[in-house]
C-alpha atoms as a PDB file:
ATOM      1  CA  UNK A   1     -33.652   5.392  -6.211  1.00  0.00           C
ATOM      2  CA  UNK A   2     -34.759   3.632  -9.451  1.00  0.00           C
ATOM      3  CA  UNK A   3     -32.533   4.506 -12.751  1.00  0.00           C
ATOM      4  CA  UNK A   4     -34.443   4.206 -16.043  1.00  0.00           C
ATOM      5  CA  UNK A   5     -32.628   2.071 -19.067  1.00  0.00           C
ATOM      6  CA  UNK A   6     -30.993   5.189 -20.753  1.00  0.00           C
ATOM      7  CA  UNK A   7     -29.608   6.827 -17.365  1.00  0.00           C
ATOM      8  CA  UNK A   8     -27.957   3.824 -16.456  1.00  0.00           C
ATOM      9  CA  UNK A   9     -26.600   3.377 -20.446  1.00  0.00           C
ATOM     10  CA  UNK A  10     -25.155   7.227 -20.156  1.00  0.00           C
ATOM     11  CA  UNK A  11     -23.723   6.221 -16.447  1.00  0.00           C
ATOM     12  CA  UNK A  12     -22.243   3.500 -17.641  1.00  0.00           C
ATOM     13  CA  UNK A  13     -20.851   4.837 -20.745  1.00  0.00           C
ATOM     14  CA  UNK A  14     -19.273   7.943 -18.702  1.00  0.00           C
ATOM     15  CA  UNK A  15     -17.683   5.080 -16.425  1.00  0.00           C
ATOM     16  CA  UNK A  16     -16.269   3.027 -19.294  1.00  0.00           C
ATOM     17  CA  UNK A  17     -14.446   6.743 -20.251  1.00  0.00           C
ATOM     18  CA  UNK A  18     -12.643   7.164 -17.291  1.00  0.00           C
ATOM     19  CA  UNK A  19      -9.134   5.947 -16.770  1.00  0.00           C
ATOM     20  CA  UNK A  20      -8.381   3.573 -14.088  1.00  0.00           C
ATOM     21  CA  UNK A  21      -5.264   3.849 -11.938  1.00  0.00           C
ATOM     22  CA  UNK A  22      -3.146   1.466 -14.037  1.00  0.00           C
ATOM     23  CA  UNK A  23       0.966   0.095 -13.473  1.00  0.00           C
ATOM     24  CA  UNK A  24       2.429  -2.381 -12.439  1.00  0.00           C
ATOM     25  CA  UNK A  25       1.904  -4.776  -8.764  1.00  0.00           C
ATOM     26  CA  UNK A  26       3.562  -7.610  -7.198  1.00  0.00           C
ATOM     27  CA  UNK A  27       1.544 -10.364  -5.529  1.00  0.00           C
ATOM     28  CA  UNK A  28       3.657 -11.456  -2.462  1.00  0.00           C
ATOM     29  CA  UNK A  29       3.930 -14.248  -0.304  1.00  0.00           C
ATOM     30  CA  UNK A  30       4.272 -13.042   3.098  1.00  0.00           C
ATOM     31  CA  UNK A  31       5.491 -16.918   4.358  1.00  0.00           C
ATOM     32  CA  UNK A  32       8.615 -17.060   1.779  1.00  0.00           C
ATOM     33  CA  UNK A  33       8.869 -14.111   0.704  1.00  0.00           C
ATOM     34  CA  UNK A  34       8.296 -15.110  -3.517  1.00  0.00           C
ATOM     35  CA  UNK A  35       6.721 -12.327  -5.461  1.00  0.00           C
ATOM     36  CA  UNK A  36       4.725 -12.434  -8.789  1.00  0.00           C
ATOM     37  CA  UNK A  37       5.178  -9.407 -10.653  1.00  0.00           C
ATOM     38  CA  UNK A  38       2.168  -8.257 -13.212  1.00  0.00           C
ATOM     39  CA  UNK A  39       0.551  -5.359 -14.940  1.00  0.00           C
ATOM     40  CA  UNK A  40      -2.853  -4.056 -14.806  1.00  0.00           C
ATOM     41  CA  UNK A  41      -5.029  -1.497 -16.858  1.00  0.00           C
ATOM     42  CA  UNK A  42      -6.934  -1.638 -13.775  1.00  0.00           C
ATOM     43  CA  UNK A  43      -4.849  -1.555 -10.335  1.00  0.00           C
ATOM     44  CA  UNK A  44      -7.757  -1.679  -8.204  1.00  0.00           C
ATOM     45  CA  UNK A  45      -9.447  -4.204 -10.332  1.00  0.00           C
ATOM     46  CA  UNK A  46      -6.495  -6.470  -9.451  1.00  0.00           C
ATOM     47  CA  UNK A  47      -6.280  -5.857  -5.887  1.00  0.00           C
ATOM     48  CA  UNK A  48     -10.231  -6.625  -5.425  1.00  0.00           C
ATOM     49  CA  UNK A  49      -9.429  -9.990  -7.838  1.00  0.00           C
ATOM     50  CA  UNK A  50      -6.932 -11.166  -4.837  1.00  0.00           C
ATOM     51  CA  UNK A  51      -9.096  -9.634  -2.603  1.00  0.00           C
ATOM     52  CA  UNK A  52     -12.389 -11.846  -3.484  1.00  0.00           C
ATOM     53  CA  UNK A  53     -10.021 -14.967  -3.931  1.00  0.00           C
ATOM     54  CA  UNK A  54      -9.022 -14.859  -0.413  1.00  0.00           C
ATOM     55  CA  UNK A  55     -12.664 -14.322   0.865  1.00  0.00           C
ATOM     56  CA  UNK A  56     -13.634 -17.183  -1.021  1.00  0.00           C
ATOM     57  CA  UNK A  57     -10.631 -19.220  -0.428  1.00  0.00           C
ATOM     58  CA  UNK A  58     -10.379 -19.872  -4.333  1.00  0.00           C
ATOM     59  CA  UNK A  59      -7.119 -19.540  -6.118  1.00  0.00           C
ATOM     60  CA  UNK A  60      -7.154 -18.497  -9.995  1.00  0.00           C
ATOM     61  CA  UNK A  61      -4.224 -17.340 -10.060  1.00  0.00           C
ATOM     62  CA  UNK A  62      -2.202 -21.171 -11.882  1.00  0.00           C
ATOM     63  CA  UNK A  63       1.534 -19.794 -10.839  1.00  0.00           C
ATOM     64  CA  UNK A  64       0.674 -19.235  -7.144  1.00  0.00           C
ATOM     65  CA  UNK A  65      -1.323 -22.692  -6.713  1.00  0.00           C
ATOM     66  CA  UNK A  66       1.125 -24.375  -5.105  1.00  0.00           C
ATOM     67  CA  UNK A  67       1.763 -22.258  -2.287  1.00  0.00           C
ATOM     68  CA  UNK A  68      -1.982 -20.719  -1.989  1.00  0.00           C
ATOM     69  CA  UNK A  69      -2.845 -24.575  -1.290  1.00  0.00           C
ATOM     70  CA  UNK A  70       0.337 -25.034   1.490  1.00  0.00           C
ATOM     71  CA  UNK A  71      -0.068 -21.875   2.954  1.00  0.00           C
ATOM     72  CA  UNK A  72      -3.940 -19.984   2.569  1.00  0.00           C
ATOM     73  CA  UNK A  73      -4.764 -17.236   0.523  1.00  0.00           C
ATOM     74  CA  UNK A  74      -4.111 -14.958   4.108  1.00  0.00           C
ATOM     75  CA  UNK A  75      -0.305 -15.570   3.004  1.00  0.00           C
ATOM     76  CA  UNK A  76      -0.534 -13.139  -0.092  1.00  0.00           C
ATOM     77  CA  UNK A  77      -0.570  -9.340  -0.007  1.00  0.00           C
ATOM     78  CA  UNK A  78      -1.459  -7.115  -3.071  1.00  0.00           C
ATOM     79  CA  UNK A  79       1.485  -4.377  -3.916  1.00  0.00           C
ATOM     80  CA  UNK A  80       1.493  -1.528  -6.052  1.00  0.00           C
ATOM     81  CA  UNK A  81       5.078  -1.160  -7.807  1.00  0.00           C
ATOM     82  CA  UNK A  82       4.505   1.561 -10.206  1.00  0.00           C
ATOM     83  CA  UNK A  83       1.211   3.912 -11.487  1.00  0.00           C
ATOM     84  CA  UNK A  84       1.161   5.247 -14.656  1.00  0.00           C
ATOM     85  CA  UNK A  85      -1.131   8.987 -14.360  1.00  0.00           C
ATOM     86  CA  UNK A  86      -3.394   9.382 -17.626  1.00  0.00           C
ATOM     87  CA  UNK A  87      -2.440  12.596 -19.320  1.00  0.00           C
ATOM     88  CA  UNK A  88      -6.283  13.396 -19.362  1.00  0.00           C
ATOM     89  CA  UNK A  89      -9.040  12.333 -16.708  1.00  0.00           C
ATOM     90  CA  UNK A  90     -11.741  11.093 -19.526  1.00  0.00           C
ATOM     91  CA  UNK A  91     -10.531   9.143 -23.308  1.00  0.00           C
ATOM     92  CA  UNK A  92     -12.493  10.276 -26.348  1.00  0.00           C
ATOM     93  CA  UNK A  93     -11.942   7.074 -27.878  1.00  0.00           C
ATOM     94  CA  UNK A  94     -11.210   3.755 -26.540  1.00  0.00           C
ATOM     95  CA  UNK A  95      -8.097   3.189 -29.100  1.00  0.00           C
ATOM     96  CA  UNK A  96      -6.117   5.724 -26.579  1.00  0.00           C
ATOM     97  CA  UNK A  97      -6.060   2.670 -24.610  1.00  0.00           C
ATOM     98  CA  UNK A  98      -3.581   0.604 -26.969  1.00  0.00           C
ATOM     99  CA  UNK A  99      -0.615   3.786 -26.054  1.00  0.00           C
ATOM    100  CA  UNK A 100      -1.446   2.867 -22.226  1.00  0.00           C
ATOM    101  CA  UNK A 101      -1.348  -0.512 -22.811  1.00  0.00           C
ATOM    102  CA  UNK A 102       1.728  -0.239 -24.595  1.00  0.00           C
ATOM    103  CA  UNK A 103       3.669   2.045 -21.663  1.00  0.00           C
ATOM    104  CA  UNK A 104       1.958  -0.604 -18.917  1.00  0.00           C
ATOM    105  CA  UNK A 105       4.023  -3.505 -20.574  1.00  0.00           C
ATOM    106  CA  UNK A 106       7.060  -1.378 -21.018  1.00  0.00           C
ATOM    107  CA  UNK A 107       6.885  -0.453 -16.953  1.00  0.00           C
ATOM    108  CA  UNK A 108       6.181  -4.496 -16.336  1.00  0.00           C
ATOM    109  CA  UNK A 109       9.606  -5.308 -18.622  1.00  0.00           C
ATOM    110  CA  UNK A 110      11.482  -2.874 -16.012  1.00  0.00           C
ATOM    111  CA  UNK A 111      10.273  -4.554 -12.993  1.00  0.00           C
ATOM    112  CA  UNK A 112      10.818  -8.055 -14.434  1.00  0.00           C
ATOM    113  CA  UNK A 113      14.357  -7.221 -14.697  1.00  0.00           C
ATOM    114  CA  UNK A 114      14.717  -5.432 -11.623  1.00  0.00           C
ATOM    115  CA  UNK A 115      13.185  -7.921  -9.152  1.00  0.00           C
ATOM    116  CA  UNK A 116      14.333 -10.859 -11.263  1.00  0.00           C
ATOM    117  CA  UNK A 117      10.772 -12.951 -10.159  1.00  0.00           C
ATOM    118  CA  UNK A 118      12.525 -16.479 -11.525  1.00  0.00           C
ATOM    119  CA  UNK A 119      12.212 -19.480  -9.750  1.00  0.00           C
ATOM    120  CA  UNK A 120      13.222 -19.179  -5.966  1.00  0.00           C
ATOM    121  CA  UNK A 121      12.430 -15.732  -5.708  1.00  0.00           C
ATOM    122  CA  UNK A 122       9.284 -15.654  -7.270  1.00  0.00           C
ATOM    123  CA  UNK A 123       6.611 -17.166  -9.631  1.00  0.00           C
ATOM    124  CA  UNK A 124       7.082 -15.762 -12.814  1.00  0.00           C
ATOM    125  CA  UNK A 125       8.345 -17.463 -15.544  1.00  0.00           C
ATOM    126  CA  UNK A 126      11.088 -15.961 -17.849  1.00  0.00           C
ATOM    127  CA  UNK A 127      10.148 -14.646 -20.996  1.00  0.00           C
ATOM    128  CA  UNK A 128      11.007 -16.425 -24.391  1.00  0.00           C
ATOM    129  CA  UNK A 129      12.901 -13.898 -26.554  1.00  0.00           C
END
């Protein structure tokens, strides 16, 4: 099945529109137990990023270096923390995104401080206020 130039512009377009599952993950180390704690706009985006790391057995990922490099990237496991659910299934505009974006870092704040991802319990570094 061949797709001329506009069909694939108005697919992609329609794709672009439509919200991705988007919250909050924690990268873990399944040897030592460390976490790192991070947002995404794109959950599923983030989970194929560690996904394609660890079939290529490259790390890009600068806080988890260390311990990719002792241990292998089979020592990390994606987890979801917390989703946020669009209030609509499709964004008229893409400034609608900026509110998201906004609630996404709010949700990361909560788990920072819950999970407390500092030093020997994970790979976050602590904020500068």
């Amino acid at each position: 099945m061949t797709l001329d130039k506009q069909t694939k512009k108005e697919l992609a377009s329609a794709y672009a529109q439509l919200f991705r599952p988007m919250g909050v993950y924690q990268i873990r180390n399944v040897q030592n137990g460390k976490i790192l704690v991070n947002c995404a706009m794109d959950l599923e985006g983030a989970r194929n990023r560690l996904t394609f790391m660890q079939q290529m057995n490259t790390n890009m990922v600068s806080e988890l270096r260390e311990d990719w490099n002792t241990y292998g990237g089979a020592a990390f496991v994606f987890e979801e923390l917390d989703r946020i659910s669009p209030r609509e299934e499709h964004m008229s505009d893409r400034s609608e995104l900026k509110a998201y974006k906004d609630e996404v870092e709010a949700l990361l704040e909560l788990w920072l401080e819950k999970l407390q991802p500092y030093g020997n319990q994970g790979y976050n570094k602590k904020r500068r206020k």
